[in-house]
PDB file of N, CA and C in Angstrom:
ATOM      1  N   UNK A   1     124.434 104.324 100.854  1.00  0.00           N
ATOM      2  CA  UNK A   1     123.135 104.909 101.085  1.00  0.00           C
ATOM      3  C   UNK A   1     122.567 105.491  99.793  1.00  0.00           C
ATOM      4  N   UNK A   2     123.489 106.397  99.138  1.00  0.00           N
ATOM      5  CA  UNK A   2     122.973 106.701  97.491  1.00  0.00           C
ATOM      6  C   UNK A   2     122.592 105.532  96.920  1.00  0.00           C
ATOM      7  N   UNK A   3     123.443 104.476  97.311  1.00  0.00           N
ATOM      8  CA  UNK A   3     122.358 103.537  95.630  1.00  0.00           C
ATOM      9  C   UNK A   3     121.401 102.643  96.127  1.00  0.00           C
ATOM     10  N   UNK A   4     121.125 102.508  97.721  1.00  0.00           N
ATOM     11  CA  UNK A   4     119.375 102.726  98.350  1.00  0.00           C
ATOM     12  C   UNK A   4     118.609 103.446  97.485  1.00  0.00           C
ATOM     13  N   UNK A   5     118.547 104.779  97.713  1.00  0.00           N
ATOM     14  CA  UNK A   5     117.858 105.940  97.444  1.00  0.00           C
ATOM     15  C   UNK A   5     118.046 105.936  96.167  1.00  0.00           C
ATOM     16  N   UNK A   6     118.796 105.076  95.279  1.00  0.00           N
ATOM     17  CA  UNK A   6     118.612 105.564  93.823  1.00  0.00           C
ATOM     18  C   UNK A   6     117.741 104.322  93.263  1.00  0.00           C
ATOM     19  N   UNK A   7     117.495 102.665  94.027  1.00  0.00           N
ATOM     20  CA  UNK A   7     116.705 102.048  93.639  1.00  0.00           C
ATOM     21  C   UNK A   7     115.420 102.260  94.078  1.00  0.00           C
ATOM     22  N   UNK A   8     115.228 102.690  95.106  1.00  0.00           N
ATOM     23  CA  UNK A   8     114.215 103.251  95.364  1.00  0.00           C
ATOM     24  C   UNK A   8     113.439 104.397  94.676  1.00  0.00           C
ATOM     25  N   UNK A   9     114.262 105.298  93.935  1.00  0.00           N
ATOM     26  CA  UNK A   9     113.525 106.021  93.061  1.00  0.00           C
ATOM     27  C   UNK A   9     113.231 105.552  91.655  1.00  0.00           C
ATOM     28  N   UNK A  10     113.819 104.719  91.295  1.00  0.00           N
ATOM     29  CA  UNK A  10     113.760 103.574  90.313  1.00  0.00           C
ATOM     30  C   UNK A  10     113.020 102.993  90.163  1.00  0.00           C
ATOM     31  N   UNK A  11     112.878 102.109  91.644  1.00  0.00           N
ATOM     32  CA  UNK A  11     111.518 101.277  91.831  1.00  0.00           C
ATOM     33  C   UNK A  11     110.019 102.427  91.953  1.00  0.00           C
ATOM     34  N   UNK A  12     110.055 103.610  92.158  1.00  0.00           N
ATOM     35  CA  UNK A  12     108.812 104.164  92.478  1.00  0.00           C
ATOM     36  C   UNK A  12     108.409 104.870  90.745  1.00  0.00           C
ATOM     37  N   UNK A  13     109.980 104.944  89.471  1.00  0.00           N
ATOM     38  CA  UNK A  13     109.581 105.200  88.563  1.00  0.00           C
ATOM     39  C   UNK A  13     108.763 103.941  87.764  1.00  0.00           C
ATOM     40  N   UNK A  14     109.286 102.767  87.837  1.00  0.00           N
ATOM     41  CA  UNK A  14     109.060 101.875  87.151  1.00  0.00           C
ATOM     42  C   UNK A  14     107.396 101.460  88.011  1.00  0.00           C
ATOM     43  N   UNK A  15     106.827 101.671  88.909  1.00  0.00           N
ATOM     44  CA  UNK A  15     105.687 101.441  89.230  1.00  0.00           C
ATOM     45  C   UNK A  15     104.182 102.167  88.855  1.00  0.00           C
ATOM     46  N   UNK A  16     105.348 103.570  88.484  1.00  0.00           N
ATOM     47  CA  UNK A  16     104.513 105.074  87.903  1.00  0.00           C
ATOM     48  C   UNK A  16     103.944 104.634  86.451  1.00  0.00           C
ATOM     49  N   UNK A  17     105.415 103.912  86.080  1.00  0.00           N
ATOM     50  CA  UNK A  17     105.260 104.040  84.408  1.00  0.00           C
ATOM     51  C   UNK A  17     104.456 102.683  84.172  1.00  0.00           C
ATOM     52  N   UNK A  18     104.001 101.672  85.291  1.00  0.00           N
ATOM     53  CA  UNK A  18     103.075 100.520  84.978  1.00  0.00           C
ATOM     54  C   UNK A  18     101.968 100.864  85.032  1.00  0.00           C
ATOM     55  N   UNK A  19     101.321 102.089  85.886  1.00  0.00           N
ATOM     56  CA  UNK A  19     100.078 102.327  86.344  1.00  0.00           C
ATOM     57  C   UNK A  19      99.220 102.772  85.678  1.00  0.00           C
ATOM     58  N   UNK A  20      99.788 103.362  84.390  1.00  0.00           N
ATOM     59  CA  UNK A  20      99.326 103.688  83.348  1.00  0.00           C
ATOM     60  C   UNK A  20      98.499 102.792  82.852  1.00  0.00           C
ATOM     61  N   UNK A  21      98.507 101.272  83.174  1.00  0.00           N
ATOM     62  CA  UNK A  21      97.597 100.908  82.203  1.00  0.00           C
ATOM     63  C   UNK A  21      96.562  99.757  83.522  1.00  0.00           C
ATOM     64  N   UNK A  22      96.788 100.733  84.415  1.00  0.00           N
ATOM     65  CA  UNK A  22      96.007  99.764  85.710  1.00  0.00           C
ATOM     66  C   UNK A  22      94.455  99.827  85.260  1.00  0.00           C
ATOM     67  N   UNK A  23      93.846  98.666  85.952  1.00  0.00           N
ATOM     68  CA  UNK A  23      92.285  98.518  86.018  1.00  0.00           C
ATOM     69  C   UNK A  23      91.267  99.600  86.292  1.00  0.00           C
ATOM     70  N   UNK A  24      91.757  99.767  87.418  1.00  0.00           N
ATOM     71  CA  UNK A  24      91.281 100.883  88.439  1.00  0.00           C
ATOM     72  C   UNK A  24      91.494 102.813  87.789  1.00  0.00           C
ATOM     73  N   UNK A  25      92.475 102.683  87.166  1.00  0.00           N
ATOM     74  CA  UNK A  25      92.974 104.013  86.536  1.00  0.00           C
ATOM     75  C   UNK A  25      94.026 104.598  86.793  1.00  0.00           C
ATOM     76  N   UNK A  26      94.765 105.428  86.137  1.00  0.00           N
ATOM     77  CA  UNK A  26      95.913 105.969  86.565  1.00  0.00           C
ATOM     78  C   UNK A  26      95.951 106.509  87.559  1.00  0.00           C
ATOM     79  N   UNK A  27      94.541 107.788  87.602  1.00  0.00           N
ATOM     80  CA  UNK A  27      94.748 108.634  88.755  1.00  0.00           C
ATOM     81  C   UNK A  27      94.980 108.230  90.540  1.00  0.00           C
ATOM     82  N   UNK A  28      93.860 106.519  90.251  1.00  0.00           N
ATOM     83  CA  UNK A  28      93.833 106.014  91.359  1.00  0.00           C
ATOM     84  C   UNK A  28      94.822 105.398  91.962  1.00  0.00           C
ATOM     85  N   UNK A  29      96.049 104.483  90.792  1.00  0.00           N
ATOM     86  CA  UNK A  29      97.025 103.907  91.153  1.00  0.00           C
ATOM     87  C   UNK A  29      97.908 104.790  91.851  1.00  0.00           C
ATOM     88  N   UNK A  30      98.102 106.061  91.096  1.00  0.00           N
ATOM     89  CA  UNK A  30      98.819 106.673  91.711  1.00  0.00           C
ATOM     90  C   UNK A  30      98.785 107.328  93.171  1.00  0.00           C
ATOM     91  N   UNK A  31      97.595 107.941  93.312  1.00  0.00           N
ATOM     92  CA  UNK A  31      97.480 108.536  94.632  1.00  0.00           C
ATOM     93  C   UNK A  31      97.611 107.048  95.527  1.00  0.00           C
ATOM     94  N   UNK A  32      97.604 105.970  95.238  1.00  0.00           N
ATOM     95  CA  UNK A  32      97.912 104.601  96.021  1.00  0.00           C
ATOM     96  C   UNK A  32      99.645 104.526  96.398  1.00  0.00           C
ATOM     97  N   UNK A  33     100.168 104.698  95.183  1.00  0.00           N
ATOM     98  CA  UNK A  33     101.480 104.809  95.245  1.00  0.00           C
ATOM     99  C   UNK A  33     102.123 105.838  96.236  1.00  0.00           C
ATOM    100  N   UNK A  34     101.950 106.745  95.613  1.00  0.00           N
ATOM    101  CA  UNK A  34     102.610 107.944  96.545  1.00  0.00           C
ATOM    102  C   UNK A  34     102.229 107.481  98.034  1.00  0.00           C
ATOM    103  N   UNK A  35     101.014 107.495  98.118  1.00  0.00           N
ATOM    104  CA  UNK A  35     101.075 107.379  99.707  1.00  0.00           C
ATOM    105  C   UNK A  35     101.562 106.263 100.754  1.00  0.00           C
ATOM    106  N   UNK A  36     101.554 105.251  99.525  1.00  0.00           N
ATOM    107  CA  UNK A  36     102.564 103.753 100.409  1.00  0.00           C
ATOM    108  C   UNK A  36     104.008 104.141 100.166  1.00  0.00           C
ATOM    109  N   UNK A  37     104.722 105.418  99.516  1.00  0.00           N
ATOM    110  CA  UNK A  37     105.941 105.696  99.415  1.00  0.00           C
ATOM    111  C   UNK A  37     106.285 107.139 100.834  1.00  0.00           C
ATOM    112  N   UNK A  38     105.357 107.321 100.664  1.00  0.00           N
ATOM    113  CA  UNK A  38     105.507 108.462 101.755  1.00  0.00           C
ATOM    114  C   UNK A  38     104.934 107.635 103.490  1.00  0.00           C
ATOM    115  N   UNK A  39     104.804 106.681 103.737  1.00  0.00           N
ATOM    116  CA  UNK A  39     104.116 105.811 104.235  1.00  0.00           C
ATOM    117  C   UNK A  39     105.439 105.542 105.089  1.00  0.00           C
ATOM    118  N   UNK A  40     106.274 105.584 104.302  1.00  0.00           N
ATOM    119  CA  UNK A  40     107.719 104.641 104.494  1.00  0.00           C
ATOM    120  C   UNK A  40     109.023 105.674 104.412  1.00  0.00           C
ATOM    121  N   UNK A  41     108.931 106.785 104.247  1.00  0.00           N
ATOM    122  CA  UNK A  41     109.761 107.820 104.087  1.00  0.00           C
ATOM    123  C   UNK A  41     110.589 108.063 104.972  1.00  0.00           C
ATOM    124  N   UNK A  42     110.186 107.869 106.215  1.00  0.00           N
ATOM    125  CA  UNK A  42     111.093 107.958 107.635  1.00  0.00           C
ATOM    126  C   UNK A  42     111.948 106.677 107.983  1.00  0.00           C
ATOM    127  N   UNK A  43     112.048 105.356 107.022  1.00  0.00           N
ATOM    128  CA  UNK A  43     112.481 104.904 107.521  1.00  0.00           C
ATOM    129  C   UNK A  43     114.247 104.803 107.029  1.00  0.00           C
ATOM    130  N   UNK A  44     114.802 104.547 107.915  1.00  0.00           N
ATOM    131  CA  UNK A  44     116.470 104.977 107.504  1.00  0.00           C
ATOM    132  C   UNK A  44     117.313 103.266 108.005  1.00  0.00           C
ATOM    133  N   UNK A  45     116.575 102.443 108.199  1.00  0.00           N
ATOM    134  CA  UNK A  45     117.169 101.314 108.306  1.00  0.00           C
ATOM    135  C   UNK A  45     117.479 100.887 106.998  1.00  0.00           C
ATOM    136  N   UNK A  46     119.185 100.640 106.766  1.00  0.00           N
ATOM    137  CA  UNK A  46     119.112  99.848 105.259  1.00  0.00           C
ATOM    138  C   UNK A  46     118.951  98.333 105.131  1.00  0.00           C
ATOM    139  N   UNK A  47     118.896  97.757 106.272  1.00  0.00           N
ATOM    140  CA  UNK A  47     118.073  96.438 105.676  1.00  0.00           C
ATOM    141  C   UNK A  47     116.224  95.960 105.908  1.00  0.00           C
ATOM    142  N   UNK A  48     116.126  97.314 106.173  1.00  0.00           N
ATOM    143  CA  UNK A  48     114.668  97.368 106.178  1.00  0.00           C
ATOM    144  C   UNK A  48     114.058  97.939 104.786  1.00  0.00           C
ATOM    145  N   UNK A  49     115.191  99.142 104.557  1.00  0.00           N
ATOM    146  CA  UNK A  49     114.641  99.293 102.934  1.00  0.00           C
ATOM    147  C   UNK A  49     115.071  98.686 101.707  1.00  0.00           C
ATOM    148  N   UNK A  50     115.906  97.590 102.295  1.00  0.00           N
ATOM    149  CA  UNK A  50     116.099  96.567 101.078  1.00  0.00           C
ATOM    150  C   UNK A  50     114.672  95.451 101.271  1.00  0.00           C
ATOM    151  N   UNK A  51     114.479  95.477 102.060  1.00  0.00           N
ATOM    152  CA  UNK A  51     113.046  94.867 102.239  1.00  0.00           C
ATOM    153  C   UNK A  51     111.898  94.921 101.630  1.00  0.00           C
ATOM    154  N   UNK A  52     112.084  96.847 101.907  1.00  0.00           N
ATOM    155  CA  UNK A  52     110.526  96.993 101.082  1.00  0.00           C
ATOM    156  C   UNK A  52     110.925  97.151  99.454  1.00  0.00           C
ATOM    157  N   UNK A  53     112.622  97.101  99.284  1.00  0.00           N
ATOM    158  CA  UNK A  53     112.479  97.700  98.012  1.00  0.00           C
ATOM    159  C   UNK A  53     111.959  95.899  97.141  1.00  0.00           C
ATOM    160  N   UNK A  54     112.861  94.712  98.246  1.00  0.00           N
ATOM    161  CA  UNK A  54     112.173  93.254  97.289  1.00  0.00           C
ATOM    162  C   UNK A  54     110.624  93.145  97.544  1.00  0.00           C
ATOM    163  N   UNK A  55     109.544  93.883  98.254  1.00  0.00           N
ATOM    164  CA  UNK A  55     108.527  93.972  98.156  1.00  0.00           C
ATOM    165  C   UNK A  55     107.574  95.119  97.224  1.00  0.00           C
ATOM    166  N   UNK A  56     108.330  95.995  96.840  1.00  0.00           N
ATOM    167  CA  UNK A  56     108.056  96.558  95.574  1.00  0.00           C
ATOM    168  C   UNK A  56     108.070  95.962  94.307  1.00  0.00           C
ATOM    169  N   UNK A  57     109.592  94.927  94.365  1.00  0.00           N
ATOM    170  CA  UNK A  57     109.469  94.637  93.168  1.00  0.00           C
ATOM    171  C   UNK A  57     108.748  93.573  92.925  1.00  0.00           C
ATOM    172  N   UNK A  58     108.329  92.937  93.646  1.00  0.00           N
ATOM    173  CA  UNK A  58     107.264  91.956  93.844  1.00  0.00           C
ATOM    174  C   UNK A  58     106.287  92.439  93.128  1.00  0.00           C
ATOM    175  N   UNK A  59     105.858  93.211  93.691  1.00  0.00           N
ATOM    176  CA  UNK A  59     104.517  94.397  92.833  1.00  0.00           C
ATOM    177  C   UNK A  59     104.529  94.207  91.859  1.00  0.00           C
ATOM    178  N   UNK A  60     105.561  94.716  91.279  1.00  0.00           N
ATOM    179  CA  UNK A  60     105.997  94.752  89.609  1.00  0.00           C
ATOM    180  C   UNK A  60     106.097  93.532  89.078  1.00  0.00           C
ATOM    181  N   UNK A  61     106.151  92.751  89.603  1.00  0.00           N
ATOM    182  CA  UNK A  61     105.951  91.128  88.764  1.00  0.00           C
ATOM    183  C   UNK A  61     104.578  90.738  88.891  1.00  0.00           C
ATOM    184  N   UNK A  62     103.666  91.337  90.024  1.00  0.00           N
ATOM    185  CA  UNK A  62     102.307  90.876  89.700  1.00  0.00           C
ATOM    186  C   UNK A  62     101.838  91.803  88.880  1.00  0.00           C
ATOM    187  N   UNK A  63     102.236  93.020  88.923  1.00  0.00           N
ATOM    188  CA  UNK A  63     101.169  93.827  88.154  1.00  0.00           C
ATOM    189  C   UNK A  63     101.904  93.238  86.342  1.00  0.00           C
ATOM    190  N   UNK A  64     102.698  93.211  86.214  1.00  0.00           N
ATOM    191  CA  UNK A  64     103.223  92.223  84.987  1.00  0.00           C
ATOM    192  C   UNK A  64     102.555  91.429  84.714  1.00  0.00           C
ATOM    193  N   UNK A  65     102.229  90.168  85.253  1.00  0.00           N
ATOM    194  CA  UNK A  65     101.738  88.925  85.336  1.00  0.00           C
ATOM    195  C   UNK A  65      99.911  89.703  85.144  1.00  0.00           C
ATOM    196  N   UNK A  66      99.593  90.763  85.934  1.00  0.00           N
ATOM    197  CA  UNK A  66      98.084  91.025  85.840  1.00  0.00           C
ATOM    198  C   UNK A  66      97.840  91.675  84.518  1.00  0.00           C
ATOM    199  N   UNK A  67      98.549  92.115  83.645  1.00  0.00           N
ATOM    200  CA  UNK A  67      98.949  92.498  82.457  1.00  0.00           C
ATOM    201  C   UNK A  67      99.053  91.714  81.333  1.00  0.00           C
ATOM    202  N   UNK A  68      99.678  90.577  81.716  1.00  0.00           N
ATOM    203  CA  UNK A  68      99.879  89.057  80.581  1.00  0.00           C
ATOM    204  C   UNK A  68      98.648  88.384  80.469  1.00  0.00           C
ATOM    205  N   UNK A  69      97.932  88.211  81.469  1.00  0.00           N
ATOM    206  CA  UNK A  69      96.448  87.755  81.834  1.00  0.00           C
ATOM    207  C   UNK A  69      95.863  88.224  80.898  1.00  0.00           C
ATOM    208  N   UNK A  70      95.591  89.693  80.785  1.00  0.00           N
ATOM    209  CA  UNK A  70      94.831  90.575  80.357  1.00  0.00           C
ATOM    210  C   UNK A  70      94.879  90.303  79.160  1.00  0.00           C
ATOM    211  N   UNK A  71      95.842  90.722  78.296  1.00  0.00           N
ATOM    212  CA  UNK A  71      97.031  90.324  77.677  1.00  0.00           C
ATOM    213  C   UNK A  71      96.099  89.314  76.832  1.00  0.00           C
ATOM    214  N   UNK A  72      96.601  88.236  77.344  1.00  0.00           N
ATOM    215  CA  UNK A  72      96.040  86.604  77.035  1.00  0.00           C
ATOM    216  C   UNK A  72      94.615  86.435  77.036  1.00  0.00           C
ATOM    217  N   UNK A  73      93.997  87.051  77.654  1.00  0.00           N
ATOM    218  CA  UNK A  73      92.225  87.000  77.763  1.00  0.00           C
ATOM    219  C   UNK A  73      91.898  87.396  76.397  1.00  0.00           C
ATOM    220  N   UNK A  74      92.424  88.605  76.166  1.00  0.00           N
ATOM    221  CA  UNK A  74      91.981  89.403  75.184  1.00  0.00           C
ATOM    222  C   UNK A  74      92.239  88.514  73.597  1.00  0.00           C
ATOM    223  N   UNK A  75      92.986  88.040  73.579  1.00  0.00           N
ATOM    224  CA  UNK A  75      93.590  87.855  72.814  1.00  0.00           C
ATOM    225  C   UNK A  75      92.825  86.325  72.617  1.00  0.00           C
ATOM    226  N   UNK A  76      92.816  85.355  73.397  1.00  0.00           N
ATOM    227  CA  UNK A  76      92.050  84.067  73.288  1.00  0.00           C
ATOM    228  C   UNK A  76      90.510  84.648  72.889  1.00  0.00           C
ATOM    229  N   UNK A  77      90.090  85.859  73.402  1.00  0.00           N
ATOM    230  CA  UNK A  77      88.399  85.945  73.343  1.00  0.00           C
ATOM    231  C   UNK A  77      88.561  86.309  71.553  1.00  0.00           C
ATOM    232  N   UNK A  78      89.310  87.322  71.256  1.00  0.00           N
ATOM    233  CA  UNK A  78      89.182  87.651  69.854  1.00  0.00           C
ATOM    234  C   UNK A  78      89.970  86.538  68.856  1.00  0.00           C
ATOM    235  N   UNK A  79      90.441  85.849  69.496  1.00  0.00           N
ATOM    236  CA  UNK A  79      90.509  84.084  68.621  1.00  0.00           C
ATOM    237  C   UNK A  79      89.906  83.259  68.262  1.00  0.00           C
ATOM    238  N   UNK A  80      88.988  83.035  69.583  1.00  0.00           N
ATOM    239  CA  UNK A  80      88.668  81.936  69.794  1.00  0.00           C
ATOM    240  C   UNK A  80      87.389  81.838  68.755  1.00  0.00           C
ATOM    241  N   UNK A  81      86.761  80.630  68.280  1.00  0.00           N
ATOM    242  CA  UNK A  81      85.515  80.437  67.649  1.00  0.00           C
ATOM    243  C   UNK A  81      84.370  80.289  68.309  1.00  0.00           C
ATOM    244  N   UNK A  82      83.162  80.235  67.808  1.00  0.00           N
ATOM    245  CA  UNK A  82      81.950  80.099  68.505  1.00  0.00           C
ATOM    246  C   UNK A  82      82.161  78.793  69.413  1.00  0.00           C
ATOM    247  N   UNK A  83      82.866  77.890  68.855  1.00  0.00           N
ATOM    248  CA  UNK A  83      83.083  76.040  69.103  1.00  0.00           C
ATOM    249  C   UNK A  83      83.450  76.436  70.208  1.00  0.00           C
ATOM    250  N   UNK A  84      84.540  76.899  70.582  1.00  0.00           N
ATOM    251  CA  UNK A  84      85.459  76.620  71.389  1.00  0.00           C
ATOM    252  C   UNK A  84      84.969  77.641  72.646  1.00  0.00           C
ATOM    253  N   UNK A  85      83.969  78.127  72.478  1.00  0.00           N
ATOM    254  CA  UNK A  85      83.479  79.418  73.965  1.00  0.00           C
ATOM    255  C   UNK A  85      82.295  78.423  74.504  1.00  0.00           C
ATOM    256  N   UNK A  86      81.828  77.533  73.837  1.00  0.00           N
ATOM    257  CA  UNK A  86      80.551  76.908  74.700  1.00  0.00           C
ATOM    258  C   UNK A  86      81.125  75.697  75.332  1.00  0.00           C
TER     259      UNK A  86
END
């Protein structure tokens, strides 16, 4: 049951420390977070919270992936030549 509760606080640090650079804003990601974590607080099934914990980390590979995008946009727009944008 501890190393539930210890990926789970793991997974809710590593989502904290992505939000920092969300679209929307920190303040907003977060009050999003907390409340889909407290959302779920009562639940004591452990193969239900291995569930949500592979649906957290899911999260974390899109918000990754929404990051590389970004990432890559930025980076092709300040590359690219006049030629190559029309």
């Amino acid at each position: 049951m501890a190393a539930g509760r210890q990926r789970v606080i793991d997974l809710y640090k590593t989502l904290l420390y992505m939000g920092r650079d969300y679209p929307q804003g920190y303040d907003f990601f977060r009050s999003r977070l907390k409340k889909a974590f407290q959302r779920n607080r009562d639940i004591s099934d452990p193969e239900q919270i291995k569930m949500l914990v592979k649906r957290g980390e899911f999260v974390v590979k899109e918000i990754e992936a929404l990051y590389m995008l970004k990432k890559y946009r930025t980076l092709k727009q300040r590359y690219s030549t006049e030629k190559d944008q029309s």
